[in-house]
PDB file of N, CA and C in Angstrom:
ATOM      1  N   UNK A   1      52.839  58.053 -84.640  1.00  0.00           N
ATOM      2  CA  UNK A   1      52.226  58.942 -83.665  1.00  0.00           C
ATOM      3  C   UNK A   1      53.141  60.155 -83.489  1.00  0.00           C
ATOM      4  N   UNK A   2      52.617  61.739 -83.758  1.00  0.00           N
ATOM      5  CA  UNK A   2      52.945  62.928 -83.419  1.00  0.00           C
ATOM      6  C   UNK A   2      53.711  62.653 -81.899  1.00  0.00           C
ATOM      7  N   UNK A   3      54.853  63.802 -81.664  1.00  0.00           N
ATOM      8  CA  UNK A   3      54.946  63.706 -80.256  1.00  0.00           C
ATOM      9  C   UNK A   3      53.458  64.396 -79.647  1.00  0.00           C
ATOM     10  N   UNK A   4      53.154  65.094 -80.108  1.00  0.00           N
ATOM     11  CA  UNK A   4      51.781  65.914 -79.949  1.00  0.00           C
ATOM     12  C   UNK A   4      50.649  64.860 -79.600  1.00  0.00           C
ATOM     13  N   UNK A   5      50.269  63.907 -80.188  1.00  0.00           N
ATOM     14  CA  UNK A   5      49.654  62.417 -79.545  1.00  0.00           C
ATOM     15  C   UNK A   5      49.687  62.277 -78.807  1.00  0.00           C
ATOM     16  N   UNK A   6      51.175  61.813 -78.465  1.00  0.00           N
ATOM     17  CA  UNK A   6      51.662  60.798 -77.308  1.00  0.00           C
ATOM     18  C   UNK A   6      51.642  61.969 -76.324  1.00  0.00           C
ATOM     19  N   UNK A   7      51.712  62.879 -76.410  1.00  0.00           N
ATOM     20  CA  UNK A   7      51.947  63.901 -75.262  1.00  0.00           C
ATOM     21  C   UNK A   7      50.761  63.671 -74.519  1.00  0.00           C
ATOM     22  N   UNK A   8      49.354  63.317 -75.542  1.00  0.00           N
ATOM     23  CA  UNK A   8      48.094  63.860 -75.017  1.00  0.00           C
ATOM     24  C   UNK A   8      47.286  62.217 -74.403  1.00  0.00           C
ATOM     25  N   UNK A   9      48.201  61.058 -75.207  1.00  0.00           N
ATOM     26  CA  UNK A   9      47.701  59.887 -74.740  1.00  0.00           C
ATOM     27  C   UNK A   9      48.541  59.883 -73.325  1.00  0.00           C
ATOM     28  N   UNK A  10      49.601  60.272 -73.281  1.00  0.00           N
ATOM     29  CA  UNK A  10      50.125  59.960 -71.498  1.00  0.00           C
ATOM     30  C   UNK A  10      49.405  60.622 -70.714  1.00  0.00           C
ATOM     31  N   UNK A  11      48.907  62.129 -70.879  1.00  0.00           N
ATOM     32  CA  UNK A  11      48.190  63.175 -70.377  1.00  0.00           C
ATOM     33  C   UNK A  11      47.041  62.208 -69.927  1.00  0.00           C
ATOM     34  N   UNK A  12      46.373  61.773 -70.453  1.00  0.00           N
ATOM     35  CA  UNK A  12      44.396  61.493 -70.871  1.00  0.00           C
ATOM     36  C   UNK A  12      44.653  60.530 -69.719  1.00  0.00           C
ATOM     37  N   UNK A  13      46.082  59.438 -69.636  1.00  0.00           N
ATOM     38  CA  UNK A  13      46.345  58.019 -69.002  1.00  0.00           C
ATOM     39  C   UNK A  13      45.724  58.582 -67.424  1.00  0.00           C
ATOM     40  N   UNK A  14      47.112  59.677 -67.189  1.00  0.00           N
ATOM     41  CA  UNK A  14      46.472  59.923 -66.010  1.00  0.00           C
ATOM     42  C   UNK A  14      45.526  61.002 -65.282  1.00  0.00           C
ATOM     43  N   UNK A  15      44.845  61.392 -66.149  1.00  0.00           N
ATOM     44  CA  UNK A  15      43.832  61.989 -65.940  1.00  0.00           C
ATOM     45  C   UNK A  15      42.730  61.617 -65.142  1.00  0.00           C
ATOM     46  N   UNK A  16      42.568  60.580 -65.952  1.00  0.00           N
ATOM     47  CA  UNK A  16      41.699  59.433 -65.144  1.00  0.00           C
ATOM     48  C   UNK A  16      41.623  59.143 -63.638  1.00  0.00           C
ATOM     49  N   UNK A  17      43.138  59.348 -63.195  1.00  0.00           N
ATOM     50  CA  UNK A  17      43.127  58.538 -61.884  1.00  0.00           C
ATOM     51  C   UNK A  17      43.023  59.881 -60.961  1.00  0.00           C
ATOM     52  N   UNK A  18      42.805  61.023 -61.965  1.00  0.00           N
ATOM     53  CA  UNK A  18      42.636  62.054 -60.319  1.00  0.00           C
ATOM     54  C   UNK A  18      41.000  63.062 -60.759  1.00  0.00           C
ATOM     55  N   UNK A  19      40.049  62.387 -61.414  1.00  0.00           N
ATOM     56  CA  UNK A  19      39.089  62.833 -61.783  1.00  0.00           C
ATOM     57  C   UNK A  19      38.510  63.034 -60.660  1.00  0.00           C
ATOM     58  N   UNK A  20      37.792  61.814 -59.878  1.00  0.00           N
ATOM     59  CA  UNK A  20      37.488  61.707 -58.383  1.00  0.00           C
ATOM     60  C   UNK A  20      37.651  62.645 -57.267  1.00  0.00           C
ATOM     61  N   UNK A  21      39.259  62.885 -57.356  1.00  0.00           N
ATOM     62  CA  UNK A  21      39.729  63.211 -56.051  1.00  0.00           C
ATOM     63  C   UNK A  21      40.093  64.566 -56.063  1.00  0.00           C
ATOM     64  N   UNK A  22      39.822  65.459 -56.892  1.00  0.00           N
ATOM     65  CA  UNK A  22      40.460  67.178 -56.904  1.00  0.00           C
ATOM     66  C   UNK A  22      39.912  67.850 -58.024  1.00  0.00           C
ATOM     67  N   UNK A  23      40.313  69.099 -57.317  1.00  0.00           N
ATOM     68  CA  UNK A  23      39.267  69.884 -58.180  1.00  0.00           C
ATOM     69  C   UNK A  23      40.140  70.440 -60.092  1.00  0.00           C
ATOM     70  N   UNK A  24      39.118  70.727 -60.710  1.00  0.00           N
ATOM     71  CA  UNK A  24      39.583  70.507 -62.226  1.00  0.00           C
ATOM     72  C   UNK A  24      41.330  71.442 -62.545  1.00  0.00           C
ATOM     73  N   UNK A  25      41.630  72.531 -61.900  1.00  0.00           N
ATOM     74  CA  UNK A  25      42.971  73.163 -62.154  1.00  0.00           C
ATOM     75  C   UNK A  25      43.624  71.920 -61.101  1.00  0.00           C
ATOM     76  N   UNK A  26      43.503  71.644 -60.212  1.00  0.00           N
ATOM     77  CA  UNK A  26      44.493  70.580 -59.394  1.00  0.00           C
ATOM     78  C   UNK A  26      44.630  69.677 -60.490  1.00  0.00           C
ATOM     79  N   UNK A  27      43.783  68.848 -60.819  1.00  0.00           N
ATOM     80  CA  UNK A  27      43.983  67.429 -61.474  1.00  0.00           C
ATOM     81  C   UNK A  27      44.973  68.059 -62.921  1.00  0.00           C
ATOM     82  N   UNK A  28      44.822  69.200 -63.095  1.00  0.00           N
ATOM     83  CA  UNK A  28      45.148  69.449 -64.383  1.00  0.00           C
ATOM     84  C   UNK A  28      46.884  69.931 -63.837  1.00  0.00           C
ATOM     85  N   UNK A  29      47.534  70.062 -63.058  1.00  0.00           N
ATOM     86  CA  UNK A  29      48.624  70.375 -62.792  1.00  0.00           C
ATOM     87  C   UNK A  29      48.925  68.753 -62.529  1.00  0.00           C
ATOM     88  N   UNK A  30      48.318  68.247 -61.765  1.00  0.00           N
ATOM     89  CA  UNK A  30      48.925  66.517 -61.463  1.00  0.00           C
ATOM     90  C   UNK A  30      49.106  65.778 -62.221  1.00  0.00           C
ATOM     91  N   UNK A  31      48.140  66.046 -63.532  1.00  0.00           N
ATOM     92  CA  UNK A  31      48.074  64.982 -64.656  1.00  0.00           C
ATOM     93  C   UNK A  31      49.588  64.972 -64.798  1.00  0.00           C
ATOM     94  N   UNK A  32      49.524  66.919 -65.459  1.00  0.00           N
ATOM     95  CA  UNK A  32      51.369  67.373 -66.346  1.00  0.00           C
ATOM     96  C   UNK A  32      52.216  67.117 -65.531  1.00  0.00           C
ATOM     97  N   UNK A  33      52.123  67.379 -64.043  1.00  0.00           N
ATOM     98  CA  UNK A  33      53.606  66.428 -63.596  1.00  0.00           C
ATOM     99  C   UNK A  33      53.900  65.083 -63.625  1.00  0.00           C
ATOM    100  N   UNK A  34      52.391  64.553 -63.419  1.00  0.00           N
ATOM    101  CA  UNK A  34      52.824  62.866 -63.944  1.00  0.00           C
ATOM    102  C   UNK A  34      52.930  62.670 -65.181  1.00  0.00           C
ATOM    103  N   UNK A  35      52.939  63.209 -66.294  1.00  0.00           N
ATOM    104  CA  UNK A  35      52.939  62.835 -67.531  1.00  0.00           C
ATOM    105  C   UNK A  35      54.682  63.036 -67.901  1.00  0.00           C
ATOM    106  N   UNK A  36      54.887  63.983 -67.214  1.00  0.00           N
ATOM    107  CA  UNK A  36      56.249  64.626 -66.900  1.00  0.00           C
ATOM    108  C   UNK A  36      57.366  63.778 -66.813  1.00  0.00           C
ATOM    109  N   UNK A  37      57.077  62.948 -65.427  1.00  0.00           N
ATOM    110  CA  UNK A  37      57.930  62.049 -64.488  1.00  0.00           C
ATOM    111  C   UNK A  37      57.687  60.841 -65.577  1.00  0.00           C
ATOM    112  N   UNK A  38      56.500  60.292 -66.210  1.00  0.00           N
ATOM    113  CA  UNK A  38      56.637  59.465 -66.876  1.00  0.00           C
ATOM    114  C   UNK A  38      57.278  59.774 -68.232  1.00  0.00           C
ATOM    115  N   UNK A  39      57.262  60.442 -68.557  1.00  0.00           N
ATOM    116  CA  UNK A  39      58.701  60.864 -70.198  1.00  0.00           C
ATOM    117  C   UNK A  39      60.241  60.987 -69.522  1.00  0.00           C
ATOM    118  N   UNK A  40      60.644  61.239 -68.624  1.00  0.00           N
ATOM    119  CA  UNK A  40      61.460  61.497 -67.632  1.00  0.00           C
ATOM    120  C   UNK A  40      61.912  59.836 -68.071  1.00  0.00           C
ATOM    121  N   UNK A  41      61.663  59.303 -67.373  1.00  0.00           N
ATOM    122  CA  UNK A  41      61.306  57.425 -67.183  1.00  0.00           C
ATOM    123  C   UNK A  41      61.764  57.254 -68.617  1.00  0.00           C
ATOM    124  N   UNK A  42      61.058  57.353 -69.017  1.00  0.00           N
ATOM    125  CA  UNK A  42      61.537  56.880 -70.571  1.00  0.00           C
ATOM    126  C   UNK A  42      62.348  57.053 -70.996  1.00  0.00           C
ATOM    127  N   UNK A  43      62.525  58.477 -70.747  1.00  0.00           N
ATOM    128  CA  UNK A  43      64.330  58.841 -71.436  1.00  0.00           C
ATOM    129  C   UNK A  43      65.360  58.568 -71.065  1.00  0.00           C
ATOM    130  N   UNK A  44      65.392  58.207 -69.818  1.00  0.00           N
ATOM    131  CA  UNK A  44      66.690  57.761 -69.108  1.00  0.00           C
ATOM    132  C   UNK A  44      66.399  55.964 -69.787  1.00  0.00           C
ATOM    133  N   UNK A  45      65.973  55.741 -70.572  1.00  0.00           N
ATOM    134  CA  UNK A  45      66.237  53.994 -70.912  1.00  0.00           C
ATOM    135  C   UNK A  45      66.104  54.137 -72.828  1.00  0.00           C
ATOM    136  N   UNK A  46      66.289  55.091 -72.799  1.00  0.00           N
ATOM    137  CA  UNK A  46      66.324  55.107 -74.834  1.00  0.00           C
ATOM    138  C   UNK A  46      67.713  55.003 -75.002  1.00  0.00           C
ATOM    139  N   UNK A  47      67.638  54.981 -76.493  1.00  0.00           N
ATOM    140  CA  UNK A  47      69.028  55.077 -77.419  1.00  0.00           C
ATOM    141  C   UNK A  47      68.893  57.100 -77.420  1.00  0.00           C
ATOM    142  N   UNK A  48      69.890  57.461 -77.721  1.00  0.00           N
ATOM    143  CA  UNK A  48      70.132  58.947 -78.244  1.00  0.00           C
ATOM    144  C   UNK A  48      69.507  59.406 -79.185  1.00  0.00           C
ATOM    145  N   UNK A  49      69.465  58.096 -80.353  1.00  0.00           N
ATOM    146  CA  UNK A  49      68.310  58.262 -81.427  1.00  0.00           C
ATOM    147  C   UNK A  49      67.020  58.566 -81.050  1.00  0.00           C
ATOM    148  N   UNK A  50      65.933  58.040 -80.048  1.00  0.00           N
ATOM    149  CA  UNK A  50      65.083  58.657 -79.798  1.00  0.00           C
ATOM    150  C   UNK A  50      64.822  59.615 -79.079  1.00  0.00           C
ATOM    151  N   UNK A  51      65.800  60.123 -78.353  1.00  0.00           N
ATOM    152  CA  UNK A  51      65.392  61.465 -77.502  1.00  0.00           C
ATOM    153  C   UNK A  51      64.694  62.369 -78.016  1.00  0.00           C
ATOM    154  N   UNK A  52      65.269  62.735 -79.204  1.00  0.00           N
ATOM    155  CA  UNK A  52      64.416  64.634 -79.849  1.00  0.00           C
ATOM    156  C   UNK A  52      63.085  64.180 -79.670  1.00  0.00           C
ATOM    157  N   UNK A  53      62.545  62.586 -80.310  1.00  0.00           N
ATOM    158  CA  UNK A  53      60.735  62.640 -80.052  1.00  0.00           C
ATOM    159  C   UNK A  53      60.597  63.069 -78.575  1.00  0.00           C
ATOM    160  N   UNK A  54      61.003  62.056 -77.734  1.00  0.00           N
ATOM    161  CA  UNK A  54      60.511  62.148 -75.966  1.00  0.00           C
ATOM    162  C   UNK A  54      61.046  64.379 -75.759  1.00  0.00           C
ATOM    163  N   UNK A  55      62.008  64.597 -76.250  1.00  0.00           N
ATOM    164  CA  UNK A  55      61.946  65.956 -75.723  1.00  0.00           C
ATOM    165  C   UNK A  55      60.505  66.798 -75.750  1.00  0.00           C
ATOM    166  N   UNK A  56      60.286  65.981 -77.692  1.00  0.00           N
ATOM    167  CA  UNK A  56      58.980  67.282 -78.149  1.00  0.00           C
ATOM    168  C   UNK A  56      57.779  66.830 -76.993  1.00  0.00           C
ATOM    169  N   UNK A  57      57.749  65.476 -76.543  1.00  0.00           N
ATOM    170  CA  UNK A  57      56.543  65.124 -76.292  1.00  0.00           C
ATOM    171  C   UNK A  57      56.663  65.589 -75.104  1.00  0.00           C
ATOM    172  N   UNK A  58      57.775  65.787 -74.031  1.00  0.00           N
ATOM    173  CA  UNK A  58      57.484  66.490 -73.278  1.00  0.00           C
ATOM    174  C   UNK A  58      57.539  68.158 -73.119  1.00  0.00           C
ATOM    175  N   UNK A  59      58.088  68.647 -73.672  1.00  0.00           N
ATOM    176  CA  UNK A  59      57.647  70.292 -74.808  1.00  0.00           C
ATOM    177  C   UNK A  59      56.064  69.992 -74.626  1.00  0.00           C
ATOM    178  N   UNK A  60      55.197  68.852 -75.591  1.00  0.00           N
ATOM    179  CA  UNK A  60      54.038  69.557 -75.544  1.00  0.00           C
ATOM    180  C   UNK A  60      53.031  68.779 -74.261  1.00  0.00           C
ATOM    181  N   UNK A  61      53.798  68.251 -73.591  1.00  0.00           N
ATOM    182  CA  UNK A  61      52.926  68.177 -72.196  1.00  0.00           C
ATOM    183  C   UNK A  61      52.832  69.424 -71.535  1.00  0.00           C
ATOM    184  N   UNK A  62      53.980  70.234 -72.158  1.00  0.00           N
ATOM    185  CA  UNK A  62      54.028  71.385 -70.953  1.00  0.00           C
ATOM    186  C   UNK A  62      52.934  72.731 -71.331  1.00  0.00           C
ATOM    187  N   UNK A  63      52.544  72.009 -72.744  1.00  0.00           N
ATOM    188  CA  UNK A  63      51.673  73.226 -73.745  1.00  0.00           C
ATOM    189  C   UNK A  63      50.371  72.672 -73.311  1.00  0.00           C
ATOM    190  N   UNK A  64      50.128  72.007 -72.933  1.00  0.00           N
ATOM    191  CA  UNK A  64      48.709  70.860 -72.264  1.00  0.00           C
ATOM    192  C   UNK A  64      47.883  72.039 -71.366  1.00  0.00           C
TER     193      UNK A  64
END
């Protein structure tokens, strides 16, 4: 999986949970900060070896 994927499968995850409740530019700023905080999460528990992926993938959350 591209970081470009995974950027867009964490994105899509929480997308979902603010479809309901706000309007389409809101949900679309909430998704990218939660997609954010969740690569965040991740990186603080990798080896060094995987960082550059988690960087790109959060690089292209921010291109989302």
């Amino acid at each position: 999986m591209t970081p470009k994927e995974k950027a867009r499968e964490i994105f899509d995850k929480y997308w979902l949970f603010f479809v309901e409740d706000t309007d389409a530019m809101g949900i679309h700023k909430l998704t990218k900060q939660c997609a954010i905080i969740a690569v965040d999460e991740v990186m603080k528990h990798i080896s060094i070896s995987n960082t550059d992926f988690w960087l790109q993938v959060k690089h292209e959350v921010n291109n989302l």
